[in-house]
Protein backbone atom coordinates (compact mmCIF):
# COMPACT_ATOMS: atom_id res chain seq x y z
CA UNK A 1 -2.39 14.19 9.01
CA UNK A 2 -5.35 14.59 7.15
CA UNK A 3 -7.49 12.90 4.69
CA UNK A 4 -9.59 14.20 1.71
CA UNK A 5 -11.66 12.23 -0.15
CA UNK A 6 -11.24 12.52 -3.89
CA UNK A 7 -13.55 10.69 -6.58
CA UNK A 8 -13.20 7.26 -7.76
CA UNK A 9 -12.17 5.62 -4.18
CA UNK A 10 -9.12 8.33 -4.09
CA UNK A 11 -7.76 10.74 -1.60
CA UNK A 12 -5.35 13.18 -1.08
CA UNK A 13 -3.45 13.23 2.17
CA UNK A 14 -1.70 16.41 3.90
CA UNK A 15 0.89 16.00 6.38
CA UNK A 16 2.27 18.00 8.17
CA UNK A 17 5.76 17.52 9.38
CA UNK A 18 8.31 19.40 10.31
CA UNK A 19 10.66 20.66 7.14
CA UNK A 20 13.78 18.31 8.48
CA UNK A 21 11.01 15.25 9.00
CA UNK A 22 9.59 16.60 5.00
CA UNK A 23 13.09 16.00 3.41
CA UNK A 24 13.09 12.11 5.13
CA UNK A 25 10.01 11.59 4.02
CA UNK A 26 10.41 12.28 0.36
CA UNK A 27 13.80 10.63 0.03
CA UNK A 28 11.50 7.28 0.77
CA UNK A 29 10.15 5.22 -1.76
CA UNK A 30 6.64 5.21 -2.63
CA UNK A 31 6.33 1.75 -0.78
CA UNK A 32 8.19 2.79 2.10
CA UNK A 33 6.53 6.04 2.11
CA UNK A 34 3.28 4.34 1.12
CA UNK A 35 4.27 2.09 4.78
CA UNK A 36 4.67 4.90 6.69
CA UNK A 37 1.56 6.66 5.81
CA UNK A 38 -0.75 3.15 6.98
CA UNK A 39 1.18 3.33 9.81
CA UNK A 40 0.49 6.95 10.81
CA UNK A 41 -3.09 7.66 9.81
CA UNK A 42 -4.60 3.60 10.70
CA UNK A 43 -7.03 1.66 8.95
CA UNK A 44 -9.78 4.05 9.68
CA UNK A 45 -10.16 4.97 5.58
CA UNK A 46 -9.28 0.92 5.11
CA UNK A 47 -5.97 -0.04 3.22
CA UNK A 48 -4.01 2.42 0.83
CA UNK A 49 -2.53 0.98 -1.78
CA UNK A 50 -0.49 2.89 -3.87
CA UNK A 51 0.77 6.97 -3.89
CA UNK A 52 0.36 8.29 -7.61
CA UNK A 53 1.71 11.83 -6.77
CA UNK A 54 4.13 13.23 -4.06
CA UNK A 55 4.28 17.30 -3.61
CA UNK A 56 6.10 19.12 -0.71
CA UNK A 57 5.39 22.31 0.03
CA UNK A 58 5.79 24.67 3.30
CA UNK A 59 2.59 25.87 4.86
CA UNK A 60 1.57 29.21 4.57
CA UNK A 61 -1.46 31.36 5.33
CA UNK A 62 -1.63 35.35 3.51
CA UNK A 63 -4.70 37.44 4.57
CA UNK A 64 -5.23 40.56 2.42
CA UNK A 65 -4.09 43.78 4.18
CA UNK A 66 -7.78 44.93 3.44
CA UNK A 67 -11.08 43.43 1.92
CA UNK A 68 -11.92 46.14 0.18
CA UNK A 69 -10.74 49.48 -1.92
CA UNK A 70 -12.66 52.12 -4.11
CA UNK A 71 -14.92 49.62 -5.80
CA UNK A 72 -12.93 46.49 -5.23
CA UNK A 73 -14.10 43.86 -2.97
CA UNK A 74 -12.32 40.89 -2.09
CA UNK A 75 -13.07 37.76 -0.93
CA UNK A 76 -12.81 33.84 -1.00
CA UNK A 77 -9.19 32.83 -2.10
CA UNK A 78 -8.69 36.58 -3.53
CA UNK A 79 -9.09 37.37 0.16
CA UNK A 80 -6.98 34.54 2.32
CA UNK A 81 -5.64 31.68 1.59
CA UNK A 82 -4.91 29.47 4.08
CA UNK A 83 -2.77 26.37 4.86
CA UNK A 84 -3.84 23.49 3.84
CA UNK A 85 -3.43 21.61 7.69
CA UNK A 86 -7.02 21.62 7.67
CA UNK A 87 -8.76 22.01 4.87
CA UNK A 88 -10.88 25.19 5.92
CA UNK A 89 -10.13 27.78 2.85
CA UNK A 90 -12.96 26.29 1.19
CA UNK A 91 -15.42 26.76 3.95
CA UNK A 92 -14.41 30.30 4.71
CA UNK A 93 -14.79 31.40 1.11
CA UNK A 94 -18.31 30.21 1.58
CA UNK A 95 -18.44 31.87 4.52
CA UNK A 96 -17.07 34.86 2.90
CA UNK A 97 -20.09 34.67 0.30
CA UNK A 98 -22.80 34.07 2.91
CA UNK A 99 -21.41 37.51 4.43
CA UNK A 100 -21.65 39.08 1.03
CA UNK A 101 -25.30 37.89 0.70
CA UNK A 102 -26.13 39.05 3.78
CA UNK A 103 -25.10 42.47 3.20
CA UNK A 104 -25.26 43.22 0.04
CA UNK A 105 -28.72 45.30 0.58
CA UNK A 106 -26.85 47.39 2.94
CA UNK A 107 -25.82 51.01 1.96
CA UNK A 108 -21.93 50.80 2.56
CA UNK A 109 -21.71 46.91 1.33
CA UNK A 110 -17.73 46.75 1.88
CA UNK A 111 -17.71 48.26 5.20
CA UNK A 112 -20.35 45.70 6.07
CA UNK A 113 -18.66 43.18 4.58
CA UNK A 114 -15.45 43.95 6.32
CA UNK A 115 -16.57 44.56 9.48
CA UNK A 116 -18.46 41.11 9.30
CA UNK A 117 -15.32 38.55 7.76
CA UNK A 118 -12.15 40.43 8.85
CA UNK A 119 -12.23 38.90 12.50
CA UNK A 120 -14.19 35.31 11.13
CA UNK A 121 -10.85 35.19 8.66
CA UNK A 122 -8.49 35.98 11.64
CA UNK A 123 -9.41 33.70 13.68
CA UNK A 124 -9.73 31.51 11.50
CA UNK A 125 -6.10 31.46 10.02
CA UNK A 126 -4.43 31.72 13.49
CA UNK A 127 -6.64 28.37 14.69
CA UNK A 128 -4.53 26.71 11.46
CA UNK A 129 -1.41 28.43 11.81
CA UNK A 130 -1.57 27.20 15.43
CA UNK A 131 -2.62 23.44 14.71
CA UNK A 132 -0.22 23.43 11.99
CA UNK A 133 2.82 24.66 13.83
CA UNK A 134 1.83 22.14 17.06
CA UNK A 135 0.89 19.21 14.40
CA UNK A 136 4.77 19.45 13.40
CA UNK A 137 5.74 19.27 16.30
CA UNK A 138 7.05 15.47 17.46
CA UNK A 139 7.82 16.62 21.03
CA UNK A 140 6.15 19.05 24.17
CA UNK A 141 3.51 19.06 25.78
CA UNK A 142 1.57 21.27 23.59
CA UNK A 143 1.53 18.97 20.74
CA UNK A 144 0.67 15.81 23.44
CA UNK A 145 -1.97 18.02 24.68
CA UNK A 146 -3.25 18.92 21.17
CA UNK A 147 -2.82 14.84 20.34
CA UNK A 148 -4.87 14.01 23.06
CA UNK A 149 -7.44 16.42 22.53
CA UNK A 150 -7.88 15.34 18.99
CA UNK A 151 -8.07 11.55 20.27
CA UNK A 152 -10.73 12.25 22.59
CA UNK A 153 -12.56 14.12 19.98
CA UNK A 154 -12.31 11.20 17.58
CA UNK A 155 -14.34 9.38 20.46
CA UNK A 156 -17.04 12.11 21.20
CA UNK A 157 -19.55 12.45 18.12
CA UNK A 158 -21.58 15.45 19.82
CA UNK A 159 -18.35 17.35 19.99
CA UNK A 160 -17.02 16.34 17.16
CA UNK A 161 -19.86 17.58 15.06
CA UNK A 162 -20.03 20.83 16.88
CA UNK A 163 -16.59 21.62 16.72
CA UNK A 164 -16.98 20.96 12.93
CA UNK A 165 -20.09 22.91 12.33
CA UNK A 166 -18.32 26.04 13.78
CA UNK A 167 -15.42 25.04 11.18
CA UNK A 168 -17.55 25.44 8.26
CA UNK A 169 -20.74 27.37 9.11
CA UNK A 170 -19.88 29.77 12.44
């Protein structure tokens, strides 16, 4: 379950369920659902008060089969995009641009540039693919593992903002 902030007091919320937990979910009302949601993520972000918009979608990561051909160079969302568990397409594209910068005064750019992101981006998307799939998960001890590690992180700031600057700047 995550949180991101949107203008004007808002927020969108992912959540990720599993597709049989999904179909419950949206049969709710938006109170009920609206219930559900306070109960799940806390009181951290205060109290929620309405849901304006409900979308379901599965989650899905594609990584191009290469970053570049000829004269074409890809990268950011023409590159990978990534589920949306945790919000970390945006911060790869911008590490995808750093990359570029970096290289760009170097004689075979693409290969550079290649050679630089395609491991960054694969890592990357398997880290999500793997929260994601043990996020949906209600039971094993994988996903109580991965729920206690994120409650102890919650509780450790140093780690906490370590683990996130390696999320968004490597």
């Amino acid at each position: 379950l995550a949180l991101l902030p949107l203008p004007d007091c808002c927020a969108s919320f992912v959540w990720c369920v599993s597709p049989e937990e999904a179909k419950k979910l949206i049969a709710l009302s938006s109170g009920e659902l609206l219930e559900k949601l306070q109960d799940a993520f806390g009181y951290r972000a205060g109290r929620m008060l309405e849901i304006s918009k409900i979308s379901q979608f599965p989650l899905v990561s594609v990584m191009a089969k290469e970053l570049y051909r000829g004269r074409v160079l890809l990268f950011g969302n023409a590159a990978h995009s990534l589920n949306t568990v945790d919000g970390q397409g945006f911060n790869l594209s911008c590490r995808d641009v750093a990359a570029l910068v970096d290289v760009v005064h170097e004689k075979t750019v693409c290969e550079a540039y290649r050679a630089r992101q395609e491991i960054d981006q694969r890592r990357l998307a398997d880290l999500t693919q793997v929260l994601a799939n043990q996020c949906s998960q209600k039971e094993g001890y994988l996903s109580h593992l991965l729920s206690l590690g994120l409650s102890v992180l919650e509780r450790a700031p140093k780690s906490k903002k370590m683990l996130q600057h390696y999320l968004m700047d490597r």
